[in-house]
C-alpha atoms as a PDB file:
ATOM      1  CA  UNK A   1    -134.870  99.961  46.615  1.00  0.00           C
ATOM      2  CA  UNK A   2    -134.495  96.512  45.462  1.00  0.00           C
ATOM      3  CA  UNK A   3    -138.107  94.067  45.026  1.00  0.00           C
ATOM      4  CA  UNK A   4    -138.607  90.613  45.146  1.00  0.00           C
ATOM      5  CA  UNK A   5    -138.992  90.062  41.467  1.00  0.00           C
ATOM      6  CA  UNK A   6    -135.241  91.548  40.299  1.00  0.00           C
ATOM      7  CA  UNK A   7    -133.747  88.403  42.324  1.00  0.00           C
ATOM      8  CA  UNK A   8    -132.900  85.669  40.017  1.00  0.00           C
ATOM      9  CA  UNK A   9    -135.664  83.381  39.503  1.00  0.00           C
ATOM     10  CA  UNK A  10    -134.012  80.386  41.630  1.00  0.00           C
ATOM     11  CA  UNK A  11    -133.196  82.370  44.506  1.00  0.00           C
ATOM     12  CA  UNK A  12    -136.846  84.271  44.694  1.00  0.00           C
ATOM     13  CA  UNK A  13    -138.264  80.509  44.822  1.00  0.00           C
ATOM     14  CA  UNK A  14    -136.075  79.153  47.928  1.00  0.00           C
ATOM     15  CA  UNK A  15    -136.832  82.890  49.634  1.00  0.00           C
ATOM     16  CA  UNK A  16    -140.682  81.965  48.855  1.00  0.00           C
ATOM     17  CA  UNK A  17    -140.281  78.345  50.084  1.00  0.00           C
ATOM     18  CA  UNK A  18    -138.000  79.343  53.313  1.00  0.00           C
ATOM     19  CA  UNK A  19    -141.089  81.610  54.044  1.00  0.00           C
ATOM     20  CA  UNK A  20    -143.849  80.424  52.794  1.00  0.00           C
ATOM     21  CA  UNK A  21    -145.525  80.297  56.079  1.00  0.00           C
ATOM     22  CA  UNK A  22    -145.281  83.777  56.241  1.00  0.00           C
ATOM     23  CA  UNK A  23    -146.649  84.823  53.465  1.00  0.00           C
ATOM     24  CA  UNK A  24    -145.217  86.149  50.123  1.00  0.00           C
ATOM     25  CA  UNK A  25    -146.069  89.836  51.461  1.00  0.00           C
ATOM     26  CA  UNK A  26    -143.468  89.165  54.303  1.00  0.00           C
ATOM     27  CA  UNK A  27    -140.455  88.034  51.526  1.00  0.00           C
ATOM     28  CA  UNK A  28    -141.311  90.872  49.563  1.00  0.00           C
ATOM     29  CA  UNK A  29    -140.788  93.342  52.771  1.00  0.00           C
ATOM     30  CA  UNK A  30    -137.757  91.407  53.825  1.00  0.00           C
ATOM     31  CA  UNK A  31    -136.298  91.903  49.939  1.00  0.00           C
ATOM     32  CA  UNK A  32    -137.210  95.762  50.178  1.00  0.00           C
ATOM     33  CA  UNK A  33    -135.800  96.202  53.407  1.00  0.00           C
ATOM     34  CA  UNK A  34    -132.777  94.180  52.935  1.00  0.00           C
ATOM     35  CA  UNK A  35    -130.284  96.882  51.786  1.00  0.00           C
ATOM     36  CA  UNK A  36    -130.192  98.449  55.671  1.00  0.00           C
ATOM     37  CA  UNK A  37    -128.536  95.650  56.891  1.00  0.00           C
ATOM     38  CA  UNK A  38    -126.321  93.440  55.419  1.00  0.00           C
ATOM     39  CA  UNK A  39    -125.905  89.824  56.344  1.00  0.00           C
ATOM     40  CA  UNK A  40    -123.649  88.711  58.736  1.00  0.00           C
ATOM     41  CA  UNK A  41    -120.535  86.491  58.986  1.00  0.00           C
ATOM     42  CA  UNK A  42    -120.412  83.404  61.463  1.00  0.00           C
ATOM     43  CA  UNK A  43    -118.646  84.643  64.392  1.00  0.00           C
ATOM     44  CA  UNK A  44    -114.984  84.219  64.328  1.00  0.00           C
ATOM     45  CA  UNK A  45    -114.106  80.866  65.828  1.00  0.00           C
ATOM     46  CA  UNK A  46    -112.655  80.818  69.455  1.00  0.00           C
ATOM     47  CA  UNK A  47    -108.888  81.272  70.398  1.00  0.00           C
ATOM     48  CA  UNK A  48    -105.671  82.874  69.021  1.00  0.00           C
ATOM     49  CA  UNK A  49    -105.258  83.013  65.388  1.00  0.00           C
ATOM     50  CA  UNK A  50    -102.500  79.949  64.023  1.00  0.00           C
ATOM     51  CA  UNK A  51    -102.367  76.462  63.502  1.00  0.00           C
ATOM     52  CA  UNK A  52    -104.743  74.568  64.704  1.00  0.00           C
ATOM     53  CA  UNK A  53    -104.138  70.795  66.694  1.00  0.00           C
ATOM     54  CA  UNK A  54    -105.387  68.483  68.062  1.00  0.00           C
ATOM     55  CA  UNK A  55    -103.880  68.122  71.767  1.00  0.00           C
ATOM     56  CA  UNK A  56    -104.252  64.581  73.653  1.00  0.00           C
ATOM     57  CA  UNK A  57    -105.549  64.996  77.549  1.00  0.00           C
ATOM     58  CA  UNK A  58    -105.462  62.842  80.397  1.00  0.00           C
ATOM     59  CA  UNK A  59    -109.063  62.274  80.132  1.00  0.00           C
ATOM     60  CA  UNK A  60    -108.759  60.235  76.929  1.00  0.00           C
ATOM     61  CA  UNK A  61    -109.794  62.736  74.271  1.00  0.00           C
ATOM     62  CA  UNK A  62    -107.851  65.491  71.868  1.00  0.00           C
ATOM     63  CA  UNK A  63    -108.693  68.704  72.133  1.00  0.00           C
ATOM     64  CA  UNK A  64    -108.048  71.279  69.471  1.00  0.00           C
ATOM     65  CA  UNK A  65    -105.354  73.660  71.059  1.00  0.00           C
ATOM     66  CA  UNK A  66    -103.743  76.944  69.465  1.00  0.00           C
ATOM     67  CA  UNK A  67    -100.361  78.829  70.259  1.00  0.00           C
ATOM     68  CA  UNK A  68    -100.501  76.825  73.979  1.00  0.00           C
ATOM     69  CA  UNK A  69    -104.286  77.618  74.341  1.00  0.00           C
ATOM     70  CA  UNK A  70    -106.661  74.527  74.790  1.00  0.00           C
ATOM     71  CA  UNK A  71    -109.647  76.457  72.834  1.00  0.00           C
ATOM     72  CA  UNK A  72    -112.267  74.038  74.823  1.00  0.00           C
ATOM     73  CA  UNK A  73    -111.180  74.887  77.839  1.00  0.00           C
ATOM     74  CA  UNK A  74    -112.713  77.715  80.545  1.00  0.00           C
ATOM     75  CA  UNK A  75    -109.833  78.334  82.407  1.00  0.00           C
ATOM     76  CA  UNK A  76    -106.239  77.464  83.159  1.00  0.00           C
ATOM     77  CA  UNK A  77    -104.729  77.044  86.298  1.00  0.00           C
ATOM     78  CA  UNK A  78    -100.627  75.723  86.082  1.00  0.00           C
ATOM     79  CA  UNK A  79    -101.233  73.472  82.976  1.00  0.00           C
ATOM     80  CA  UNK A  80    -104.727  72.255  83.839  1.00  0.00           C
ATOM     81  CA  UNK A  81    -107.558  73.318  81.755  1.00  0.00           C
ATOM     82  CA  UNK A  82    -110.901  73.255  83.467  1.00  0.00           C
ATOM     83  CA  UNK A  83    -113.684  71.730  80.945  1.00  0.00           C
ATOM     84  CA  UNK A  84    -117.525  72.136  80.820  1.00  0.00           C
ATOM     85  CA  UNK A  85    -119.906  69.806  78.453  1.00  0.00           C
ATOM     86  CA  UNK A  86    -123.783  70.917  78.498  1.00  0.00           C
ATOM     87  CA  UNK A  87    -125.108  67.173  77.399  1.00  0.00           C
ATOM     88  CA  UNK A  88    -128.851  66.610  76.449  1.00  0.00           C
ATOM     89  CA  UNK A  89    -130.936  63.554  75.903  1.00  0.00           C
ATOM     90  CA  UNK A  90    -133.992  62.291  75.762  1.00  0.00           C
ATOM     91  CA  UNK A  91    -136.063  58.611  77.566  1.00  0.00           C
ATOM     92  CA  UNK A  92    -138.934  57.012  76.752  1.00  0.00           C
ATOM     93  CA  UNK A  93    -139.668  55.414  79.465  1.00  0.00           C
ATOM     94  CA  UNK A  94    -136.632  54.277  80.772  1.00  0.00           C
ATOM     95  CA  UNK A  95    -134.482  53.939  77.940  1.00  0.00           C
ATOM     96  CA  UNK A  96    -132.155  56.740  77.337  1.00  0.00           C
ATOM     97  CA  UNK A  97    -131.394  58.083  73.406  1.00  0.00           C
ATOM     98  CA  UNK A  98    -129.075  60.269  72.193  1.00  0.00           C
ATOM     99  CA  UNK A  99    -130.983  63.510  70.881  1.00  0.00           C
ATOM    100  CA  UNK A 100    -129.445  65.417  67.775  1.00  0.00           C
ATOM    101  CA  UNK A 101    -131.270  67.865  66.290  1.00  0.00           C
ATOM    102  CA  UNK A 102    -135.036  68.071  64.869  1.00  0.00           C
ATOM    103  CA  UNK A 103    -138.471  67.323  65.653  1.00  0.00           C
ATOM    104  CA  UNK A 104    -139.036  64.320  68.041  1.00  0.00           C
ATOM    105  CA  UNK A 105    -141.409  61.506  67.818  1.00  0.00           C
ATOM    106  CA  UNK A 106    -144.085  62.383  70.303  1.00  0.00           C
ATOM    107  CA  UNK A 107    -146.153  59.344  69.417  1.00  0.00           C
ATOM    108  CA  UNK A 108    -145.277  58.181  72.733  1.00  0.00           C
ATOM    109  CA  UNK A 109    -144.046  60.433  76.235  1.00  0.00           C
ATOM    110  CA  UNK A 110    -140.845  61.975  75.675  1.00  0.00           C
ATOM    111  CA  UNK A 111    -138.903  63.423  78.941  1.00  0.00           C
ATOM    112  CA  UNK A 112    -135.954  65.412  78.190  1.00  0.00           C
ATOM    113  CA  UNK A 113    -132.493  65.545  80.151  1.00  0.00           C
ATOM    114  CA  UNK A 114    -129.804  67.656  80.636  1.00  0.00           C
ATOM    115  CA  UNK A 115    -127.078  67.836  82.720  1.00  0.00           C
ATOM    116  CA  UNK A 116    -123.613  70.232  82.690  1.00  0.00           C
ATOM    117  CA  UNK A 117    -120.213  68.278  83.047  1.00  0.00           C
ATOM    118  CA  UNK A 118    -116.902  69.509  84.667  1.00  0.00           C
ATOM    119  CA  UNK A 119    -113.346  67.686  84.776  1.00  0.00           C
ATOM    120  CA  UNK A 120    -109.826  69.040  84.467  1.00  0.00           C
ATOM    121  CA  UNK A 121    -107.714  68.263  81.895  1.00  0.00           C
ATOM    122  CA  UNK A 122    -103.728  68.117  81.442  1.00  0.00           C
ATOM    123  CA  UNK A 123    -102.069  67.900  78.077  1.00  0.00           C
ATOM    124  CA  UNK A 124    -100.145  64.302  77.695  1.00  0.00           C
ATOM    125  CA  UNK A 125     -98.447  64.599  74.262  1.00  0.00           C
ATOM    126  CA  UNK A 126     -97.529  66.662  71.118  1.00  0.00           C
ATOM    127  CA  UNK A 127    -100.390  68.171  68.539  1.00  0.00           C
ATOM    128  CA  UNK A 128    -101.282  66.073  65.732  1.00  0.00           C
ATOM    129  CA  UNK A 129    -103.276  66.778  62.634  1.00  0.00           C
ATOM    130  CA  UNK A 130    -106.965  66.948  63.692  1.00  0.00           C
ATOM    131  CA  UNK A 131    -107.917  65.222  60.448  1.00  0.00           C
ATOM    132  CA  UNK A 132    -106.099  62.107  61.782  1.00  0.00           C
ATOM    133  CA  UNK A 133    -108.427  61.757  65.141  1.00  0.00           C
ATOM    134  CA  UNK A 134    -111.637  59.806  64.953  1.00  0.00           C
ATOM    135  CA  UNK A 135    -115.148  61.566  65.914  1.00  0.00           C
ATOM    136  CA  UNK A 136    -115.741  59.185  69.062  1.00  0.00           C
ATOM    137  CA  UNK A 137    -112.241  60.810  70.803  1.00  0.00           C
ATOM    138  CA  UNK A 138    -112.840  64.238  69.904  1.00  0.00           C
ATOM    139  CA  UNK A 139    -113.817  66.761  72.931  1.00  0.00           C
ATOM    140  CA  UNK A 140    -117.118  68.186  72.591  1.00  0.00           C
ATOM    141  CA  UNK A 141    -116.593  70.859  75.117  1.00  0.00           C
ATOM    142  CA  UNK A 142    -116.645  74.244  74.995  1.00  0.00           C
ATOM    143  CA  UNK A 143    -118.479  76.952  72.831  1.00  0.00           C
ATOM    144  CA  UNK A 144    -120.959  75.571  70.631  1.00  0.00           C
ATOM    145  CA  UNK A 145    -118.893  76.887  67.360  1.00  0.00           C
ATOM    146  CA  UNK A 146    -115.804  74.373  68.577  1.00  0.00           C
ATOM    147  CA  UNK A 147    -117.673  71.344  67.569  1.00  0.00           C
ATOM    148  CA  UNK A 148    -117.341  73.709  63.584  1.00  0.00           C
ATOM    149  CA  UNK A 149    -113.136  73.794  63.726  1.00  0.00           C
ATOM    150  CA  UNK A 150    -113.098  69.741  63.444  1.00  0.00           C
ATOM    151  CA  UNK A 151    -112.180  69.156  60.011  1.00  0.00           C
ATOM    152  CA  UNK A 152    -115.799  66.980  58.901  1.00  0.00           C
ATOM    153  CA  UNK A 153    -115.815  63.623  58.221  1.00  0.00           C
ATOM    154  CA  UNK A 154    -115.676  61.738  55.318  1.00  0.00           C
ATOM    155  CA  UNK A 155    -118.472  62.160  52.884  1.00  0.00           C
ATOM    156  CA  UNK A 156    -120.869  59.194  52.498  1.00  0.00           C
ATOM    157  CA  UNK A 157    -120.454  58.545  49.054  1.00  0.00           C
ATOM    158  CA  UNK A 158    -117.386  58.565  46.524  1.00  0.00           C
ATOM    159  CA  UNK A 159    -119.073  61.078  44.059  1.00  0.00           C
ATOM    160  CA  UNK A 160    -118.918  63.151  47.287  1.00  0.00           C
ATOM    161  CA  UNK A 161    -115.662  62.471  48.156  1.00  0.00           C
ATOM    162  CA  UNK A 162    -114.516  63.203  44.684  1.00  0.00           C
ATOM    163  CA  UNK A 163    -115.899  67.024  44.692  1.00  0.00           C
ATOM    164  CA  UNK A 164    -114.785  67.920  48.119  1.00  0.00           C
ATOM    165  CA  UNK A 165    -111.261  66.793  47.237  1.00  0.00           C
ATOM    166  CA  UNK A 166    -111.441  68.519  44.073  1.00  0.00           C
ATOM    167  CA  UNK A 167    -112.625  71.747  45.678  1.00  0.00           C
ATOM    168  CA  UNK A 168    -109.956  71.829  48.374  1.00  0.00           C
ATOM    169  CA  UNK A 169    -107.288  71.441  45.961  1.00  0.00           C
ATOM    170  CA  UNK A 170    -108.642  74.437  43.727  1.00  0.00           C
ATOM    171  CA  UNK A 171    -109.561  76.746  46.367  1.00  0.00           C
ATOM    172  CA  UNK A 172    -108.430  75.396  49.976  1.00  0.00           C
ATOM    173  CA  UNK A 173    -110.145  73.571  52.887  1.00  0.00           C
ATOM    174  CA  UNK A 174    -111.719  76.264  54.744  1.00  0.00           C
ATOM    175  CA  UNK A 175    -115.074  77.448  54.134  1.00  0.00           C
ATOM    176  CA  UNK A 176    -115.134  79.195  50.568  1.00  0.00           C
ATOM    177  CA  UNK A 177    -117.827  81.344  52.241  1.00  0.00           C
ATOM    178  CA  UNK A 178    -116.532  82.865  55.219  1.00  0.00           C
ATOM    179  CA  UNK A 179    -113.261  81.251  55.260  1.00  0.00           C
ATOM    180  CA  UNK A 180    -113.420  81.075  58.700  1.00  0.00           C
ATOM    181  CA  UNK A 181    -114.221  77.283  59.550  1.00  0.00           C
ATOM    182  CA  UNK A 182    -113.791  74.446  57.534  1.00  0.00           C
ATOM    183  CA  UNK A 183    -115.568  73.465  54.637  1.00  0.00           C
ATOM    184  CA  UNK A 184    -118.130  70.682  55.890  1.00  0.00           C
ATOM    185  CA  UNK A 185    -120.558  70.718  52.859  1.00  0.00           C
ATOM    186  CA  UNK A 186    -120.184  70.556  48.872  1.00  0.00           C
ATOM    187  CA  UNK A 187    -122.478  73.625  48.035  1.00  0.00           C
ATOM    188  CA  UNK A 188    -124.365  73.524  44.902  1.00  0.00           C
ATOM    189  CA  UNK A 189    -127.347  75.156  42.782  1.00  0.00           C
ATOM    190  CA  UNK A 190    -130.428  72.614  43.103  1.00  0.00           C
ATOM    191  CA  UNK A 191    -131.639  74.092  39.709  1.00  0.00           C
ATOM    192  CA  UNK A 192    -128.971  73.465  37.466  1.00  0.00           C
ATOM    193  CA  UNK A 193    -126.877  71.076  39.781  1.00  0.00           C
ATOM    194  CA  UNK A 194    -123.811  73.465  39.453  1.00  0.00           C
ATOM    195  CA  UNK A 195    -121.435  73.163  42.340  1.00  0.00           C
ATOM    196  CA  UNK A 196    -120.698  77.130  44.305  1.00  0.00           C
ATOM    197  CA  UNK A 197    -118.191  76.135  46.802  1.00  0.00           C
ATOM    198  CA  UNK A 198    -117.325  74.278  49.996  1.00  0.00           C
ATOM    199  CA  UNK A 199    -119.457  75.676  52.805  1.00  0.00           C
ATOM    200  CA  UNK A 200    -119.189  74.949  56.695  1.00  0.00           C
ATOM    201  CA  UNK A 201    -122.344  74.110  58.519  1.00  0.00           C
ATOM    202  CA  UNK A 202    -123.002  77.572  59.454  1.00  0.00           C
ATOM    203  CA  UNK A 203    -123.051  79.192  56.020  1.00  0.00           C
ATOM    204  CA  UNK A 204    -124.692  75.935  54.506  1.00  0.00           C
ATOM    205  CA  UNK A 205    -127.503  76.087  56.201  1.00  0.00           C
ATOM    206  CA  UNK A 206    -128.428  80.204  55.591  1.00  0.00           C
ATOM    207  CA  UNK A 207    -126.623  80.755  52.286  1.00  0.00           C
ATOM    208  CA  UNK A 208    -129.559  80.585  50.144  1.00  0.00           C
ATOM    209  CA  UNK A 209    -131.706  83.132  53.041  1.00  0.00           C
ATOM    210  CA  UNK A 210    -129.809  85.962  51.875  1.00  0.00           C
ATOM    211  CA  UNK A 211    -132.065  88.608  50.361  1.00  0.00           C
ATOM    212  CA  UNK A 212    -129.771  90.728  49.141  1.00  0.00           C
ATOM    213  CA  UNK A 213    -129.280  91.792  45.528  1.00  0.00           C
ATOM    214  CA  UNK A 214    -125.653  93.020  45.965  1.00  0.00           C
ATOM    215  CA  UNK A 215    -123.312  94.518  48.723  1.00  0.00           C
ATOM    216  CA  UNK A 216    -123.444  91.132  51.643  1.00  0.00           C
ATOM    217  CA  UNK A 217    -120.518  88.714  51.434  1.00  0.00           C
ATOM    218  CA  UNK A 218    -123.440  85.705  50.553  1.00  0.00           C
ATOM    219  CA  UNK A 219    -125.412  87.832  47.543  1.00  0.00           C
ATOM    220  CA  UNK A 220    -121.571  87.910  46.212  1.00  0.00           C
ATOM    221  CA  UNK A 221    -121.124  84.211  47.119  1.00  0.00           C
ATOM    222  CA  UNK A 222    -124.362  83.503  44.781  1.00  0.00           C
ATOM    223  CA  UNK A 223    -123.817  86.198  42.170  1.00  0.00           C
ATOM    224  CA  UNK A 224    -120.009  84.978  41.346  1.00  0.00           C
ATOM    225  CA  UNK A 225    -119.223  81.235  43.158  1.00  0.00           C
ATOM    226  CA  UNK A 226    -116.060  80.391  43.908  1.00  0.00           C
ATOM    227  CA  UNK A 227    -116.543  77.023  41.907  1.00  0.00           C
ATOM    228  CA  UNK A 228    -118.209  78.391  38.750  1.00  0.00           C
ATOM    229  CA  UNK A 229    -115.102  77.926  36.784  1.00  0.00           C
ATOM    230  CA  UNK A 230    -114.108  74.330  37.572  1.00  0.00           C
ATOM    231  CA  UNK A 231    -117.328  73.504  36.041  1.00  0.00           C
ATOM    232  CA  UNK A 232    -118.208  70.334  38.745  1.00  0.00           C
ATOM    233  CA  UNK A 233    -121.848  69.198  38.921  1.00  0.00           C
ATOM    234  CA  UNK A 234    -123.357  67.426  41.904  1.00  0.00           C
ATOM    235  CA  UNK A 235    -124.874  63.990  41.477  1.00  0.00           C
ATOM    236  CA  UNK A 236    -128.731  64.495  40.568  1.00  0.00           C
ATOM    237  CA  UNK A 237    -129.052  61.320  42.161  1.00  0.00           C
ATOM    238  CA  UNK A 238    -127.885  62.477  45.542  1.00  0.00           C
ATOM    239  CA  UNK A 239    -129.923  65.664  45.491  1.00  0.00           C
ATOM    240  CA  UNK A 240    -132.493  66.821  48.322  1.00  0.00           C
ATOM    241  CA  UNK A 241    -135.796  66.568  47.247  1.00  0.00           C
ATOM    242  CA  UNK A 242    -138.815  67.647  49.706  1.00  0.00           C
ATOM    243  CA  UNK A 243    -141.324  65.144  50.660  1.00  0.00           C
ATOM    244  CA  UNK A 244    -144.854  66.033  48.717  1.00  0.00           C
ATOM    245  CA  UNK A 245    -146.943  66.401  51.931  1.00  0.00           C
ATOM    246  CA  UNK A 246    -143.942  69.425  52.805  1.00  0.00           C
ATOM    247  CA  UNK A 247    -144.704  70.575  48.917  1.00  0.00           C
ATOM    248  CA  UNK A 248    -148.258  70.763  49.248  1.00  0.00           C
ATOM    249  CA  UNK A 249    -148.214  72.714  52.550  1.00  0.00           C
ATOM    250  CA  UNK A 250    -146.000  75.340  51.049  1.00  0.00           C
ATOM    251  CA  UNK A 251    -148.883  75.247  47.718  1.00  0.00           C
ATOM    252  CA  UNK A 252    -150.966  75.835  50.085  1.00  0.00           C
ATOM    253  CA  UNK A 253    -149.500  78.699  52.363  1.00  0.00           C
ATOM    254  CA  UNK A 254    -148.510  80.793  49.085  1.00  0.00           C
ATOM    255  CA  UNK A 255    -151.526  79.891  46.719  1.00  0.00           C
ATOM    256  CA  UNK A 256    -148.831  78.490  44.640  1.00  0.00           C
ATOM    257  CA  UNK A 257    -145.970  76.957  43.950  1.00  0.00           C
ATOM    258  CA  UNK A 258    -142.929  78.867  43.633  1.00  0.00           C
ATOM    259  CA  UNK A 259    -140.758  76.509  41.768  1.00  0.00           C
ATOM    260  CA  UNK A 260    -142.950  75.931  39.363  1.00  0.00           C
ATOM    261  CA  UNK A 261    -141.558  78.524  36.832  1.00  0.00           C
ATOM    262  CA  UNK A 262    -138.210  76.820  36.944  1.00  0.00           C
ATOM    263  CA  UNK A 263    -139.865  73.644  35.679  1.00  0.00           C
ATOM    264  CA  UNK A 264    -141.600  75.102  33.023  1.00  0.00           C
ATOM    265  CA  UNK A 265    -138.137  76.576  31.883  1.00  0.00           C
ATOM    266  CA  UNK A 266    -136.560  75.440  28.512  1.00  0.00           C
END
């Protein structure tokens, strides 16, 4: 049965800090107990396997389409796809703002909105590369792991730019993780810097949960990454770094701070 301690020392410290608030004694049953289960794949994305397009509609968007099937569609009915879009918002008084994700300001009243949207759509054209159409006329309806097949968009910076490129052409486009959306995010070890692989935004974000010492597609991932032989290291400058007040509360929920070994480290 595997402990908390055999993990390396970088990945013990982010398993520490992901749940610090509850309690080391908690990571340490969720390392022992890990081996039962392992963890789990994104779910495989909607529609018939193929190429992927992107399909203009009559209602002014593209919608990614596969062998004839409009994947953000309900239902078809003799070339008509019906479409449904949950939207979400929020007003402060009566100004309306787009909500993304996160904690909201509630310095001041905050109502929140929803509201479901239906409208047909019929195909106008050909498929075309989805990597050619802009974020503002792609359709956001459908199952919430659609909005995943849109190839991302262009990385903020050039250093960025330069590592996604390079990781594509060394290992492909899709998700070195799951390979089953595309890569969104340049995936790297905040330790040494080291760049793992190209990630989509569902493995990104619980890669480095895995509590596994072997035997789960993501302890393999971090045991041997895909990138470890082209030898690319992320910007230091462009790193995440936690605000203190975020540091201290995690000090404080553990009794200490659990990347402190790794920066006493030669």
């Amino acid at each position: 049965m595997a402990s908390l301690d055999e993990l390396p020392p970088y990945r013990r410290a982010q398993l520490l800090w992901r749940w610090a608030h509850m309690g080391v004694g908690f990571v340490e049953d969720l390392v022992r107990n890990a081996e039962k289960e392992p963890c789990r794949l994104p779910t495989p994305p909607p529609g018939p396997p193929g190429r992927t397009l992107a399909v203009p509609g009559d209602d002014g968007r593209f919608h990614l389409a596969r062998a004839g099937q409009m994947l953000c569609a309900d239902t078809e009915t003799a070339g008509v796809w019906g479409h449904r879009q949950h939207c979400e918002w929020i007003e402060r008084g009566n100004e309306p703002q787009e909500w993304v994700s996160g904690r909201v300001d509630d310095t001041e009243p905050v109502t929140w909105r929803s509201h479901v949207v239906e409208w047909p759509v019929r195909a106008t054209g050909p498929g075309v590369d989805p990597d050619t159409v802009d974020l503002p006329n792609r359709c956001r309806g459908g199952r919430y792991e659609l909005m995943h097949l849109w190839p991302p968009p262009p990385a903020r910076t050039a250093s960025i730019r330069r590592l996604r490129a390079a990781l594509v052409d060394a290992l492909g486009a899709d998700c070195h993780g799951c390979g089953r959306y595309p890569g969104a995010m340049v995936d790297h070890d905040h330790q040494t810097g080291q760049v793992r692989g190209l990630l989509c935004a569902f493995c990104n974000r619980v890669m480095e949960e895995c509590p596994h010492l072997t035997g789960c597609p993501r302890a393999d991932y971090l045991l041997s990454p895909p990138a470890a032989g082209l030898n690319l290291v992320y910007p230091a400058s462009q790193q995440w770094r936690p605000k203190e007040s975020t540091r201290q509360r995690v000090i404080e929920q553990l009794g200490f701070d659990p990347f402190e070994e790794l920066r006493r480290a030669p």
